[in-house]
Protein backbone atom coordinates (compact mmCIF):
# COMPACT_ATOMS: atom_id res chain seq x y z
CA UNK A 1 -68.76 -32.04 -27.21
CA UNK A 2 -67.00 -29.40 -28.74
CA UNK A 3 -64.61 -29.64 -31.41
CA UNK A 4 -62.16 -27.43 -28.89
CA UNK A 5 -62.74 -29.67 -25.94
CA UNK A 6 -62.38 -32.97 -28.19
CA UNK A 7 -58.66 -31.11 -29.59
CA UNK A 8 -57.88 -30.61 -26.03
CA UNK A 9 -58.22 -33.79 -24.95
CA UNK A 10 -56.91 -35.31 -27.94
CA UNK A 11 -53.65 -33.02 -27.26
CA UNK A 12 -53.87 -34.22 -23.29
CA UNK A 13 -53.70 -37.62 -24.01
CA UNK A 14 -50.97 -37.57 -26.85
CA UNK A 15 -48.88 -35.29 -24.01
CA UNK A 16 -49.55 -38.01 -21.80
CA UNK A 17 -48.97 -41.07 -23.99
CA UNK A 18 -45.50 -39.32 -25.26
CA UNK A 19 -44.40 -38.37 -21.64
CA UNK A 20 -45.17 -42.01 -20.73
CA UNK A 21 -42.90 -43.00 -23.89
CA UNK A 22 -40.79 -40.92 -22.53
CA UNK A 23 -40.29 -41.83 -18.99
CA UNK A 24 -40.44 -45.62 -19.76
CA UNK A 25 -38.67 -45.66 -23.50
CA UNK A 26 -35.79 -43.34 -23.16
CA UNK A 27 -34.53 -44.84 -19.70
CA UNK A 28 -35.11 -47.84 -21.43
CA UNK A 29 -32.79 -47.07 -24.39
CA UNK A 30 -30.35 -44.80 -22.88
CA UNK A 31 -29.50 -47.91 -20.90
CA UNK A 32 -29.14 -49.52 -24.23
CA UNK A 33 -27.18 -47.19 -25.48
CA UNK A 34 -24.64 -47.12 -22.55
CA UNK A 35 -24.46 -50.88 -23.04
CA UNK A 36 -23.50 -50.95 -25.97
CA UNK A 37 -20.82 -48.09 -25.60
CA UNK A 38 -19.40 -49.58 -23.54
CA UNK A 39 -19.14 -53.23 -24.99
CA UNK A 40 -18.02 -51.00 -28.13
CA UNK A 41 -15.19 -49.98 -25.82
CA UNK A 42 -14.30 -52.94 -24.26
CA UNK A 43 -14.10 -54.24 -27.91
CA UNK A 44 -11.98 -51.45 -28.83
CA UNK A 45 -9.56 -52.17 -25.45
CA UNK A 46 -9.48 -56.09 -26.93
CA UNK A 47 -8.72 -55.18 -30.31
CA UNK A 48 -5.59 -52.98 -29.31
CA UNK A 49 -4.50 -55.48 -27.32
CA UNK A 50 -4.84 -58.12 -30.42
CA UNK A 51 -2.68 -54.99 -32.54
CA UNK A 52 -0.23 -54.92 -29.93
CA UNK A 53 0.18 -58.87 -29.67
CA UNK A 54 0.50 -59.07 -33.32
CA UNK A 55 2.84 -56.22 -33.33
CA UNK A 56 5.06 -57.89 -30.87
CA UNK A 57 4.99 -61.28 -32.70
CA UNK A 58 6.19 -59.49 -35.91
CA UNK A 59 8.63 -58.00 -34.02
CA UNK A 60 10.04 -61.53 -32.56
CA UNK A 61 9.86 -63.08 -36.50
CA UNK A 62 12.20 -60.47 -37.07
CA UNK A 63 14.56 -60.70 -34.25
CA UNK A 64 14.51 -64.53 -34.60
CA UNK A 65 15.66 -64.17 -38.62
CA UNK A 66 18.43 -61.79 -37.28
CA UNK A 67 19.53 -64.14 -35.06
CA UNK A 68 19.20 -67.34 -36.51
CA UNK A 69 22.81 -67.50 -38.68
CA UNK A 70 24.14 -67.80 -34.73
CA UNK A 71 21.69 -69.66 -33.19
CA UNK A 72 23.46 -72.57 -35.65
CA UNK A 73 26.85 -71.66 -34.75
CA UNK A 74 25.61 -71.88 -31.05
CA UNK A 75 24.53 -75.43 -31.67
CA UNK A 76 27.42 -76.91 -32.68
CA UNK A 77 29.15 -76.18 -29.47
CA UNK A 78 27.20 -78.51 -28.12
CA UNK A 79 28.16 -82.39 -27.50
CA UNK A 80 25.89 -84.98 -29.84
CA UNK A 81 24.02 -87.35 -27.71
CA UNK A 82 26.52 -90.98 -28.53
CA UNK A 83 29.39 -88.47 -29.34
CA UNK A 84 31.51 -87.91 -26.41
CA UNK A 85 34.40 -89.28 -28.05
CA UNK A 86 34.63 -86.46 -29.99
CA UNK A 87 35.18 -84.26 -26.91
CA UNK A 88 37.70 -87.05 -25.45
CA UNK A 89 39.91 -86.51 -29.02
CA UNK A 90 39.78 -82.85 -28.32
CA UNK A 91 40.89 -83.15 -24.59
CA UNK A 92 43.84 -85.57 -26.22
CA UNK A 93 45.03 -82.83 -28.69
CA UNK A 94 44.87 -80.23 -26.26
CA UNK A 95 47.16 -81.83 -23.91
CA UNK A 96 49.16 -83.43 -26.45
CA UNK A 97 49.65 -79.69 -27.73
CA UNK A 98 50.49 -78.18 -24.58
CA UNK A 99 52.62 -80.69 -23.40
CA UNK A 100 50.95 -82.34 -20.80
CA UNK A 101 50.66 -86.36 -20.54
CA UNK A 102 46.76 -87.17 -19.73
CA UNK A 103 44.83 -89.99 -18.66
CA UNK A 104 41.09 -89.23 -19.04
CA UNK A 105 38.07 -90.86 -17.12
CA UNK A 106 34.15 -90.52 -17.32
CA UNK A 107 32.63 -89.55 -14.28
CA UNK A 108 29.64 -91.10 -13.02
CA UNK A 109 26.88 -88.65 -14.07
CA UNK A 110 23.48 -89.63 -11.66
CA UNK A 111 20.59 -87.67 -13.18
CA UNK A 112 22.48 -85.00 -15.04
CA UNK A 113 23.65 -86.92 -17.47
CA UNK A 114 20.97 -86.37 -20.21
CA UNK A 115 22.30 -83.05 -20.15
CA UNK A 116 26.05 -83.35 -19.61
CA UNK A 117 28.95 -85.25 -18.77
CA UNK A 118 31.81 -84.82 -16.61
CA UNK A 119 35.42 -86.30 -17.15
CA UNK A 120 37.97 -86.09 -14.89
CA UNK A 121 41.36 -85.11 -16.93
CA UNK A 122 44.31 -85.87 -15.09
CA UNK A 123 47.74 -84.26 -16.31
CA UNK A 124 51.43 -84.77 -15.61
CA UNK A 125 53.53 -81.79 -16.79
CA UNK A 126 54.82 -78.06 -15.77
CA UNK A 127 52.75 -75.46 -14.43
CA UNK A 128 52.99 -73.35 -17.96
CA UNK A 129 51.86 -76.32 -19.56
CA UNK A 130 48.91 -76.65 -17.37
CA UNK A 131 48.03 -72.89 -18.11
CA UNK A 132 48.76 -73.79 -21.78
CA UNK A 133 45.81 -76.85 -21.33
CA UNK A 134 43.41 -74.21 -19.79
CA UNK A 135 43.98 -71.71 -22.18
CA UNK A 136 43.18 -74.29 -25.02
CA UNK A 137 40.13 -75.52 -23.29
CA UNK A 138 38.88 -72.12 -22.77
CA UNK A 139 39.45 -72.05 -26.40
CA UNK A 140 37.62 -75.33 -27.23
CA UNK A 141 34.84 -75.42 -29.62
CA UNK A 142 32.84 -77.37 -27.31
CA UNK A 143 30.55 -75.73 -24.11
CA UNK A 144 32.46 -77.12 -21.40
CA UNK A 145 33.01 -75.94 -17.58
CA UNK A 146 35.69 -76.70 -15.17
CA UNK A 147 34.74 -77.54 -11.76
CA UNK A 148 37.44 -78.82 -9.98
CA UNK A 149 41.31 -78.13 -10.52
CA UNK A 150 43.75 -79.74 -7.98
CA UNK A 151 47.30 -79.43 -8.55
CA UNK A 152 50.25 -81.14 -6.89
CA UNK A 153 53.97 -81.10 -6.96
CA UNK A 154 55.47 -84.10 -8.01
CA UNK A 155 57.83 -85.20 -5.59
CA UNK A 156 60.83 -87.81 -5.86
CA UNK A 157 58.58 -90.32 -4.23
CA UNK A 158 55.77 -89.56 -6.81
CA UNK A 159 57.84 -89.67 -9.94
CA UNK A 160 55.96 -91.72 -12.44
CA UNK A 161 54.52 -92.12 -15.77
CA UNK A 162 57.85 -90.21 -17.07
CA UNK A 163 57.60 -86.85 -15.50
CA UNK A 164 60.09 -85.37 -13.53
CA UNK A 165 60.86 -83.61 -9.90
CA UNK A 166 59.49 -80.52 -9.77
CA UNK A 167 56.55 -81.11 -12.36
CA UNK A 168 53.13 -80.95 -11.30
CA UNK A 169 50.19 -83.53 -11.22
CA UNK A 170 46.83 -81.89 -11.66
CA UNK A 171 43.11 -83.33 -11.48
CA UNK A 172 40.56 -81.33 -13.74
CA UNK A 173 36.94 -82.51 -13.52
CA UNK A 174 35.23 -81.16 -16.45
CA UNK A 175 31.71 -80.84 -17.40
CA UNK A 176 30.68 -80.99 -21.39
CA UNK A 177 27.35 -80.24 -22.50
CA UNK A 178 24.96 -82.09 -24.89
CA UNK A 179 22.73 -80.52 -27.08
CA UNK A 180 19.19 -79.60 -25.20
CA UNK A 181 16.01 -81.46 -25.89
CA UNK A 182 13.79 -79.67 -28.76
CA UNK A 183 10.29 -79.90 -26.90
């Protein structure tokens, strides 16, 4: 054979070999390729997403330290679990300073009363000094809610416990708050 003919078929078969390589090998890593872009991007997608959640908890750290001087005040509005008395005292002085006579009961409190308790405050006294008592409770350093007001004139026939004709008797059921659970 010729040295031409053997170059020409040497050159064939390299064509041939590197078009196979080619047709099999580039699919091959092109596919590879895309693969990994787009696991590269999916990372990317994760890690801005990891940014943004750190970015946000940073941002709560800092809202929490803002608010944290009043998140104590808050808590001390609340009743102490064993410490209803203290809220009984404070009903006492209220009325006492408004110029109401009170008799104060606890209520029966079911399955609320991890979380609250309800008195029912029952006054004898004039209408201003029943707006005086609500104003002072509003007033009251302790979370409380009134539920139920019912007021009554006192009539001849009611007169007792020292008030007079024309006074009122009013029933107040309210609701104080303990502290909640830390969980």
């Amino acid at each position: 054979m010729d040295i031409k003919k053997k170059i020409y078929i040497l050159s064939g078969t390299i064509v041939v070999v590197l078009l196979m390589v080619v047709f099999w090998i580039v699919p091959f890593l092109i596919g590879q390729i895309s693969q990994a872009s787009s696991n590269f991007v999916s990372l990317q997608r994760d890690l801005i997403k990891i940014q943004k959640t750190q970015n946000d908890v940073e941002y709560q750290k800092k809202e929490y330290q803002a608010i944290k001087p009043e998140i104590k005040k808050i808590t001390n509005v609340f009743l102490e679990n064993g410490k209803a008395i203290n809220f009984i005292i404070a009903l006492e002085e209220i009325a006492r300073q408004s110029g109401n006579q009170t008799e104060i009961q606890v209520m029966d409190q079911g399955k609320e009363s991890e979380e609250s308790i309800v008195f029912q405050v029952s006054l004898w006294g004039k209408f201003s000094n029943l707006i005086k008592f609500m104003s002072y409770l509003e007033n009251l350093a302790y979370l409380n809610q009134v539920e139920v007001v019912k007021i009554q004139r006192i009539n001849q026939d009611d007169a007792e416990k020292g008030t007079t004709t024309g006074e009122i008797s009013s029933v107040l059921q309210i609701r104080a708050f303990f502290a909640p659970e830390k969980k």
